[in-house]
PDB file of N, CA and C in Angstrom:
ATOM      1  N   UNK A   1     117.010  95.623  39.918  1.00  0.00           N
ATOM      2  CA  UNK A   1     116.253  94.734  39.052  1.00  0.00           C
ATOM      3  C   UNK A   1     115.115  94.061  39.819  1.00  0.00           C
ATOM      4  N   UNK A   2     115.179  92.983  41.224  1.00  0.00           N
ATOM      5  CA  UNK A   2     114.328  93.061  41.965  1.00  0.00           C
ATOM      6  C   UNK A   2     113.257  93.688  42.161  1.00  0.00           C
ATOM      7  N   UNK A   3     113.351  94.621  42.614  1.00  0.00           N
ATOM      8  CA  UNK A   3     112.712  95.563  43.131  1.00  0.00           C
ATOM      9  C   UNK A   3     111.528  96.187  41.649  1.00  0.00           C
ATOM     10  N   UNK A   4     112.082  96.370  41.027  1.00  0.00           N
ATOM     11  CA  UNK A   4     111.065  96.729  39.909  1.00  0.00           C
ATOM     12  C   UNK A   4     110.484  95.690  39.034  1.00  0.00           C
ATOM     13  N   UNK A   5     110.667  94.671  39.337  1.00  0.00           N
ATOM     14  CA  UNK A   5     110.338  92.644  39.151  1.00  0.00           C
ATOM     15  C   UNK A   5     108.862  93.004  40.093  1.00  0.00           C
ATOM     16  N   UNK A   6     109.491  93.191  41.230  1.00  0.00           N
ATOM     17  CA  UNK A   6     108.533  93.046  42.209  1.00  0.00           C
ATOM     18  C   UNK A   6     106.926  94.112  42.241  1.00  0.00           C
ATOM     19  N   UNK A   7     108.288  95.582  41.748  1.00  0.00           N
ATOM     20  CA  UNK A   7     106.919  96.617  41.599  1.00  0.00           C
ATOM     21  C   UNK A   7     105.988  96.256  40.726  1.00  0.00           C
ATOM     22  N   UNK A   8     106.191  95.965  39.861  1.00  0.00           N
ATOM     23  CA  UNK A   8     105.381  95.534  38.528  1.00  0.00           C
ATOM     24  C   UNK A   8     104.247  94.506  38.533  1.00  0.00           C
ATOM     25  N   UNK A   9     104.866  93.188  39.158  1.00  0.00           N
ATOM     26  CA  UNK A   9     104.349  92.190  39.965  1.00  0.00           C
ATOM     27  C   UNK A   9     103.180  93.050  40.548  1.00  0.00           C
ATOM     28  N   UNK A  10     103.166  93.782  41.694  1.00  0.00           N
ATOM     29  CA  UNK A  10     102.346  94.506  42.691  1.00  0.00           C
ATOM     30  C   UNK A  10     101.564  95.144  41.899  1.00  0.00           C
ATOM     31  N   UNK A  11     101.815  95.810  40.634  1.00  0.00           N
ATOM     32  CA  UNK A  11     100.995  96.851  40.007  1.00  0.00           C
ATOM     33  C   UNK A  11     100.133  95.725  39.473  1.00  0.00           C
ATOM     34  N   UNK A  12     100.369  94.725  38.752  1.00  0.00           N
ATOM     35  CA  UNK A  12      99.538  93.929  38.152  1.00  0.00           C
ATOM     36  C   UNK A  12      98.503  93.242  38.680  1.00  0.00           C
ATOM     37  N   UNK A  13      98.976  92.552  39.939  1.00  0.00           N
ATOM     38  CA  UNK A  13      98.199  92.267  41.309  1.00  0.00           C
ATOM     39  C   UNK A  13      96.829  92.998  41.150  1.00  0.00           C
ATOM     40  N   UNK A  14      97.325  94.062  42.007  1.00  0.00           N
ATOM     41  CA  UNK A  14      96.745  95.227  41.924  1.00  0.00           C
ATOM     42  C   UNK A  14      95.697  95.214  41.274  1.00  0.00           C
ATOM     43  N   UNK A  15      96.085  95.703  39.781  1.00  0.00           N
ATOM     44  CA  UNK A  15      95.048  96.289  39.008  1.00  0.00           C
ATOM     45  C   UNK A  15      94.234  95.040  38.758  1.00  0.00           C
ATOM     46  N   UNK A  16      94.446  93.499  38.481  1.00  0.00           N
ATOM     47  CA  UNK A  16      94.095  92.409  38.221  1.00  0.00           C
ATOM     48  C   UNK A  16      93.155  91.661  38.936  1.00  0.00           C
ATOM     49  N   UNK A  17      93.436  91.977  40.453  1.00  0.00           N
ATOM     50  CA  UNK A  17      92.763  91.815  41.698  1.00  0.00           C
ATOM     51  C   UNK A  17      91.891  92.176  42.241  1.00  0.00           C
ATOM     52  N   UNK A  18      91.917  93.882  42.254  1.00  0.00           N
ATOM     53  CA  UNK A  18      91.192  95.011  42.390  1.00  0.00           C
ATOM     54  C   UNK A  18      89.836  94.500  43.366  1.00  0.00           C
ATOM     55  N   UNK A  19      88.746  94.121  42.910  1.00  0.00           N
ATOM     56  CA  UNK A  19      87.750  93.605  43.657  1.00  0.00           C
ATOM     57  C   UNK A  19      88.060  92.271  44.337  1.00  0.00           C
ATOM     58  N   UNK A  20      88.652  91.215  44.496  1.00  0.00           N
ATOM     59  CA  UNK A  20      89.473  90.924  45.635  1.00  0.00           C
ATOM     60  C   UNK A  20      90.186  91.399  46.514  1.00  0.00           C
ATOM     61  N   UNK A  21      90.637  92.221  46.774  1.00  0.00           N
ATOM     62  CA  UNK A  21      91.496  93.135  47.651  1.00  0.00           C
ATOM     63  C   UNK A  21      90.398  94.343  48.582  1.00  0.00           C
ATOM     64  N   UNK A  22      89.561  94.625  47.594  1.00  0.00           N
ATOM     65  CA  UNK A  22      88.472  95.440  47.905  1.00  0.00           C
ATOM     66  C   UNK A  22      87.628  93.984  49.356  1.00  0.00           C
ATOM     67  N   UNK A  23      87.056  93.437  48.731  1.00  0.00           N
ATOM     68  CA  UNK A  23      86.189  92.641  49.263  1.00  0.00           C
ATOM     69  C   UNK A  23      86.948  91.696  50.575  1.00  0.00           C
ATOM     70  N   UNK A  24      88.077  91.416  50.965  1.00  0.00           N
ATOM     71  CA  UNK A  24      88.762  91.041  51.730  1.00  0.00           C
ATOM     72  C   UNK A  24      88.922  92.185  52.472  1.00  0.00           C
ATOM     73  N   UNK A  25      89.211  93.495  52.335  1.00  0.00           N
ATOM     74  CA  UNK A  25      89.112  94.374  52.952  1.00  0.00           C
ATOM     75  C   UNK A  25      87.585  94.592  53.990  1.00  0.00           C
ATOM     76  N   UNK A  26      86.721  94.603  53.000  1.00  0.00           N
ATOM     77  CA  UNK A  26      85.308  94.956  53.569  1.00  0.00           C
ATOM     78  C   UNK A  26      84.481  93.915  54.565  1.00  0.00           C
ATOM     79  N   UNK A  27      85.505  92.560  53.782  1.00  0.00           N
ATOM     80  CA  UNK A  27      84.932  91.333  54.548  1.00  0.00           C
ATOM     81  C   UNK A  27      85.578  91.654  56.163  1.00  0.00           C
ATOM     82  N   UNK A  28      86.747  92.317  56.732  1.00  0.00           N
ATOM     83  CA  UNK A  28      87.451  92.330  57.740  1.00  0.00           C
ATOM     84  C   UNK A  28      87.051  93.804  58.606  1.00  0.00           C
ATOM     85  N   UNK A  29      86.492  94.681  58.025  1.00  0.00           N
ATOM     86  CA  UNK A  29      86.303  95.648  58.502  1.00  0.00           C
ATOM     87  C   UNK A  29      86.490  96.722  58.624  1.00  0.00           C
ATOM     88  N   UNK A  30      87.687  96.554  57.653  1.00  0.00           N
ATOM     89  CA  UNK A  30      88.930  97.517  56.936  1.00  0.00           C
ATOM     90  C   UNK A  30      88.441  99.005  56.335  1.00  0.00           C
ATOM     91  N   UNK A  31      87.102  98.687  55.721  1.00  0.00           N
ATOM     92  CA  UNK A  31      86.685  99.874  54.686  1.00  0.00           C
ATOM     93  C   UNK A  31      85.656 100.025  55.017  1.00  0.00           C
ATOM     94  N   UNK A  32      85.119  99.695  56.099  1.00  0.00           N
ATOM     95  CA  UNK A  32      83.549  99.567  56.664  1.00  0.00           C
ATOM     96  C   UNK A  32      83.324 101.117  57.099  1.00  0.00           C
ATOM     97  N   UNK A  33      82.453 102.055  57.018  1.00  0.00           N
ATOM     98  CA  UNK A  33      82.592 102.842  57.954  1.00  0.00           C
ATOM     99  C   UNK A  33      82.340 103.092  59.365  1.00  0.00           C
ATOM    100  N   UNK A  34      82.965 103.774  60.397  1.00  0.00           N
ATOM    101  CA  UNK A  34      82.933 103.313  61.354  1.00  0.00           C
ATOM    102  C   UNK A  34      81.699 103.374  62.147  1.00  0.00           C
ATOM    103  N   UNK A  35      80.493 104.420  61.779  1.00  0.00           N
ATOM    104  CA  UNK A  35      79.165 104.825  62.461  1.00  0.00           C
ATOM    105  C   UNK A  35      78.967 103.468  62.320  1.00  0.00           C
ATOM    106  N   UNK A  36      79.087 102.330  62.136  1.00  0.00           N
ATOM    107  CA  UNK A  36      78.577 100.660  62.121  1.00  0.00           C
ATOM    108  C   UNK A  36      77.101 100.483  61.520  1.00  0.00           C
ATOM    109  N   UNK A  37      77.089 101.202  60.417  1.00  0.00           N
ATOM    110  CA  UNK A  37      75.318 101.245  59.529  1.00  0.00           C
ATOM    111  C   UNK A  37      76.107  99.953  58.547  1.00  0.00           C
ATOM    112  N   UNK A  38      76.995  99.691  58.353  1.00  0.00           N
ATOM    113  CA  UNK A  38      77.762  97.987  57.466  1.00  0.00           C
ATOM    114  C   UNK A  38      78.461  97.165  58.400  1.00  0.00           C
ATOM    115  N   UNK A  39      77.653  97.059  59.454  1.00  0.00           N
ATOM    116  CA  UNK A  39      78.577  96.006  60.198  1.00  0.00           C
ATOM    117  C   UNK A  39      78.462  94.325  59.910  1.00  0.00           C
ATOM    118  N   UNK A  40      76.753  94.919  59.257  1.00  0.00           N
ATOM    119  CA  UNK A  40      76.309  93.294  59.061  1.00  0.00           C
ATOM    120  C   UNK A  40      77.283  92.702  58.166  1.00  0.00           C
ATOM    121  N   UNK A  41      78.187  93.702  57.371  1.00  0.00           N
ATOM    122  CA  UNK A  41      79.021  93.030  56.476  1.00  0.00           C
ATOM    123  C   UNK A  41      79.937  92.504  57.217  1.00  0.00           C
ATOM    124  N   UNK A  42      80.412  92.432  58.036  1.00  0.00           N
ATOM    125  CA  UNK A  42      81.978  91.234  58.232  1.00  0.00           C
ATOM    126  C   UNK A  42      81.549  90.149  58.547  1.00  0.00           C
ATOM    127  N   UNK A  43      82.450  89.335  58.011  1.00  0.00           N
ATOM    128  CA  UNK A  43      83.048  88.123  57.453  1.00  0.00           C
ATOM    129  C   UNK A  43      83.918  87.467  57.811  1.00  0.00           C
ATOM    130  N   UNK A  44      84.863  87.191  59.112  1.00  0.00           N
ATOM    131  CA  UNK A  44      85.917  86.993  59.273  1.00  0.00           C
ATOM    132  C   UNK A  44      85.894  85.388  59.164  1.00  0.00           C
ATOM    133  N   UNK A  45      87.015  85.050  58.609  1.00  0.00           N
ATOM    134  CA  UNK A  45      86.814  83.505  58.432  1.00  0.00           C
ATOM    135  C   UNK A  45      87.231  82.757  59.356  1.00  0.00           C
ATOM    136  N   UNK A  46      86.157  81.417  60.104  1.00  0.00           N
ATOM    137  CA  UNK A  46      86.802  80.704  61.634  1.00  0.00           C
ATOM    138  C   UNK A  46      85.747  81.301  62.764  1.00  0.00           C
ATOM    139  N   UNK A  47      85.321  82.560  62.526  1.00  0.00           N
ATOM    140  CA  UNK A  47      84.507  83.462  63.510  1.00  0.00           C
ATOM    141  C   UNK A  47      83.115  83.615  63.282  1.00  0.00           C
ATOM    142  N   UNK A  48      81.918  82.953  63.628  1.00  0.00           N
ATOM    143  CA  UNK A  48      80.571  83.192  63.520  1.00  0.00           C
ATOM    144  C   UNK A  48      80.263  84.339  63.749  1.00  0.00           C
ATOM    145  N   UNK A  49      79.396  84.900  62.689  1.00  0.00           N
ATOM    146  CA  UNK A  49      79.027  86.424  62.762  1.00  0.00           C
ATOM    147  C   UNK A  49      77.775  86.599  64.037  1.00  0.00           C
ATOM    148  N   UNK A  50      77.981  85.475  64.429  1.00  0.00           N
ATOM    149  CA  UNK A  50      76.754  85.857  65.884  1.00  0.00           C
ATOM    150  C   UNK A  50      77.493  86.301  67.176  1.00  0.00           C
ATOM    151  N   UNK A  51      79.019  85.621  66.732  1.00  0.00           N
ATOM    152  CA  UNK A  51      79.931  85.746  67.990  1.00  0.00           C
ATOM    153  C   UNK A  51      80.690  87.308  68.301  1.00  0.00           C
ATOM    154  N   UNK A  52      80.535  88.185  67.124  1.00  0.00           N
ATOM    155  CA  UNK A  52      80.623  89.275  67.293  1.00  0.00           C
ATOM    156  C   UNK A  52      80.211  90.397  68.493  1.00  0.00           C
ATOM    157  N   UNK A  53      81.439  90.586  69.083  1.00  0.00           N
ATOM    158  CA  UNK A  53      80.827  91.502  70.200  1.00  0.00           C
ATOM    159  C   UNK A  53      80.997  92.866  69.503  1.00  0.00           C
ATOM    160  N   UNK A  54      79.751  93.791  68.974  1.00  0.00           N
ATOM    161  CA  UNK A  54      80.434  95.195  68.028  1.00  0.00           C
ATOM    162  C   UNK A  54      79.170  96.488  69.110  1.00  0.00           C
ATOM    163  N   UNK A  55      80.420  97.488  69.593  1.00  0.00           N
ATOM    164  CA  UNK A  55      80.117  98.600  70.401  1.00  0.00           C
ATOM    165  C   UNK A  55      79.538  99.593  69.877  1.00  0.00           C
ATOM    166  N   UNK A  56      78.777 100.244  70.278  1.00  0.00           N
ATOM    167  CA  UNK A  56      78.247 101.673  69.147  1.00  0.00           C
ATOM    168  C   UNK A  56      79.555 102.545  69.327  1.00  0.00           C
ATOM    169  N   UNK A  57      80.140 102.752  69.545  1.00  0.00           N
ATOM    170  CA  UNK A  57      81.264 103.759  69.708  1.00  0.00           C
ATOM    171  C   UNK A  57      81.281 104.984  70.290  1.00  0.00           C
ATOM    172  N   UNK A  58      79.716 105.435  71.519  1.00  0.00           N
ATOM    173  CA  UNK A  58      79.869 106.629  71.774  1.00  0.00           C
ATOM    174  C   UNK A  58      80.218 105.937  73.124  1.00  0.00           C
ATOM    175  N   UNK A  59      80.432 104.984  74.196  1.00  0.00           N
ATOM    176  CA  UNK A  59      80.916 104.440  75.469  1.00  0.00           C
ATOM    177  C   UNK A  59      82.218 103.765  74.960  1.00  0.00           C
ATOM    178  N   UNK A  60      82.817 104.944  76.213  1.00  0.00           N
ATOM    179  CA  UNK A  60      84.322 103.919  75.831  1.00  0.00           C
ATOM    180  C   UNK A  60      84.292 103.312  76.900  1.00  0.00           C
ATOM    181  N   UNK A  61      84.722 101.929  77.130  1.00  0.00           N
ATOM    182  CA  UNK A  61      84.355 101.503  78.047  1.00  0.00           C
ATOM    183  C   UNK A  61      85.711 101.083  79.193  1.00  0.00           C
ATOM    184  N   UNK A  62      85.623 101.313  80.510  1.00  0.00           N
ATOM    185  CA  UNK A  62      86.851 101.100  80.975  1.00  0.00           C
ATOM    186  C   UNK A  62      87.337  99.906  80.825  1.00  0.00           C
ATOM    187  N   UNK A  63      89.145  99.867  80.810  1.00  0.00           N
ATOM    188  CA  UNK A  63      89.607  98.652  80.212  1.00  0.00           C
ATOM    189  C   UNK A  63      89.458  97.757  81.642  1.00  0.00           C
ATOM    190  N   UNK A  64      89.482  96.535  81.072  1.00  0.00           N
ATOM    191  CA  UNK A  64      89.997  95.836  82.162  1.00  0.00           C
ATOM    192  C   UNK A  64      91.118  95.647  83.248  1.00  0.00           C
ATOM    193  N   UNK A  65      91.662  95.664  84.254  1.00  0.00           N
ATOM    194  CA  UNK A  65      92.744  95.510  85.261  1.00  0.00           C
ATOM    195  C   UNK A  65      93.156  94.226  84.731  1.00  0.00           C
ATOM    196  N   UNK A  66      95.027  94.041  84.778  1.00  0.00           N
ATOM    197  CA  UNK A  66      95.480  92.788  84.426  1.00  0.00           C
ATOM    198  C   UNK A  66      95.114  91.840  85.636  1.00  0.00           C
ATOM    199  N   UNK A  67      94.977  92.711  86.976  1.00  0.00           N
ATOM    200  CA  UNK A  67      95.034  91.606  88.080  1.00  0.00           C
ATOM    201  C   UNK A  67      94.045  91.319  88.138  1.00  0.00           C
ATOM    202  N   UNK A  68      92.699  91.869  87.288  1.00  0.00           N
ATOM    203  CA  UNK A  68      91.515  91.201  87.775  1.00  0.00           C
ATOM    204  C   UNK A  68      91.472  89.653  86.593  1.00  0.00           C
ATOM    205  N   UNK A  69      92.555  89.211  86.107  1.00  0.00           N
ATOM    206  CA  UNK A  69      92.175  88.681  84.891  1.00  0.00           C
ATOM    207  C   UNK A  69      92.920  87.390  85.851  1.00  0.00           C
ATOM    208  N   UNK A  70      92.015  86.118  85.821  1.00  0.00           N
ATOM    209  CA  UNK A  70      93.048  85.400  86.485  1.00  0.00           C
ATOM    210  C   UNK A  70      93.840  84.069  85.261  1.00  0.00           C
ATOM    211  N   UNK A  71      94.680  82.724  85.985  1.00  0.00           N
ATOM    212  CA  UNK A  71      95.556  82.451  85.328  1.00  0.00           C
ATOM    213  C   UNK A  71      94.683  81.703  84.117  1.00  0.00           C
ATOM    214  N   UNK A  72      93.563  81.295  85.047  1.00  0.00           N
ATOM    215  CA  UNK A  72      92.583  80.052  83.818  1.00  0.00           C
ATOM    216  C   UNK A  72      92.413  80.811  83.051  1.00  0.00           C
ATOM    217  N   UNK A  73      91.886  82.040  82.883  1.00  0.00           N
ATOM    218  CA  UNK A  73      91.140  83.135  82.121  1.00  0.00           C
ATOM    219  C   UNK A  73      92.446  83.329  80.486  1.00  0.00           C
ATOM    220  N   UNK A  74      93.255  83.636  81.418  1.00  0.00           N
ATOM    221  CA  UNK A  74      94.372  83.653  80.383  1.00  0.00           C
ATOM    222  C   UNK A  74      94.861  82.497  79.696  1.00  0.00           C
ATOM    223  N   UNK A  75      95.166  81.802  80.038  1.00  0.00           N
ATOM    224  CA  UNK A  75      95.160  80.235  79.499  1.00  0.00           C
ATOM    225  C   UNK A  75      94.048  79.985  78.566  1.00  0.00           C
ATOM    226  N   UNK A  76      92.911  79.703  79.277  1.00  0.00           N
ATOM    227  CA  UNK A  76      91.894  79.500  78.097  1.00  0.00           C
ATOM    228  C   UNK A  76      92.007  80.524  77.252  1.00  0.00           C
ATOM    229  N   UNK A  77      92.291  82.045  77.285  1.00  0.00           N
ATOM    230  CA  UNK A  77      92.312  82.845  75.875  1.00  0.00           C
ATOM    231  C   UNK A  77      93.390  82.406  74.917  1.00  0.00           C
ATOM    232  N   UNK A  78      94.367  82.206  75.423  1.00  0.00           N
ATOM    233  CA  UNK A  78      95.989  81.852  74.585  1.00  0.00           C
ATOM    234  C   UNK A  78      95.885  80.296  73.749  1.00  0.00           C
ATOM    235  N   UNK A  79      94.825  79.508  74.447  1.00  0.00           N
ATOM    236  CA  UNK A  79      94.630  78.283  73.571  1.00  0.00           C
ATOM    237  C   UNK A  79      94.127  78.536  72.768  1.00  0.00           C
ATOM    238  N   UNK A  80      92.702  79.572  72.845  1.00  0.00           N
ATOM    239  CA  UNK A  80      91.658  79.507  71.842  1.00  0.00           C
ATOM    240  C   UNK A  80      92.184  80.415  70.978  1.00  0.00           C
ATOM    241  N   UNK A  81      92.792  81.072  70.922  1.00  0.00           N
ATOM    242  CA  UNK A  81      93.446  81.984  69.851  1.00  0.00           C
ATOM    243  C   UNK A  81      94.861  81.576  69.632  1.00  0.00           C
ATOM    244  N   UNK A  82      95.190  80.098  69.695  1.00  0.00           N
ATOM    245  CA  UNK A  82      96.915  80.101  68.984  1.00  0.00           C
ATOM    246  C   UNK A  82      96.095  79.204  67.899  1.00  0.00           C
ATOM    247  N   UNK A  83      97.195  79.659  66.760  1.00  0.00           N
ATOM    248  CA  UNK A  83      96.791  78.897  65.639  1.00  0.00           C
ATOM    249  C   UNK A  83      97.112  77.673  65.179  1.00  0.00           C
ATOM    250  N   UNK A  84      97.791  77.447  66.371  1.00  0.00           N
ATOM    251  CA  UNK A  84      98.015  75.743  66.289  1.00  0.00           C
ATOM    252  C   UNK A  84      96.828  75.222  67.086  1.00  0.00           C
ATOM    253  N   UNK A  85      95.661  75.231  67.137  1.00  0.00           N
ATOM    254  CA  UNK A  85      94.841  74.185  68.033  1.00  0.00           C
ATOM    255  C   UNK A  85      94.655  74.404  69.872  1.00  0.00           C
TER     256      UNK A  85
END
């Protein structure tokens, strides 16, 4: 019974939503294609679209070494990205 409560629920969503779901998608990057000719489209909310670092995709670029990363480096990333503050 659940379960088809729920499917139904989802189908209605769904069909009801449709261009919300679309546009949250496109706003994130989700449906963008990847040659980046729509990049100007994202949107992420909290994130200035200037702060965007976006790669052409033919350099892959080598990753970083963990040991070159030191403790401040990490610290300051783990503050600025927890969602408590």
């Amino acid at each position: 019974m659940t379960t088809h409560v729920v499917g139904d629920a989802w189908d209605r969503f769904c069909k009801g939503k449709k261009d919300m779901v679309c546009k949250a998608f496109r706003d994130v990057g989700i449906t963008l294609p990847i040659d980046g000719i729509q990049d100007h489209q994202l949107q992420i909310k909290g994130i200035p679209s200037t702060s965007f670092v976006i790669g052409d995709g033919s350099v892959d670029p080598e990753p970083e070494s963990a040991d070159s990363i030191s403790g401040a480096e990490l610290e300051t990333f783990y503050r600025s990205s927890s969602p408590w503050g």
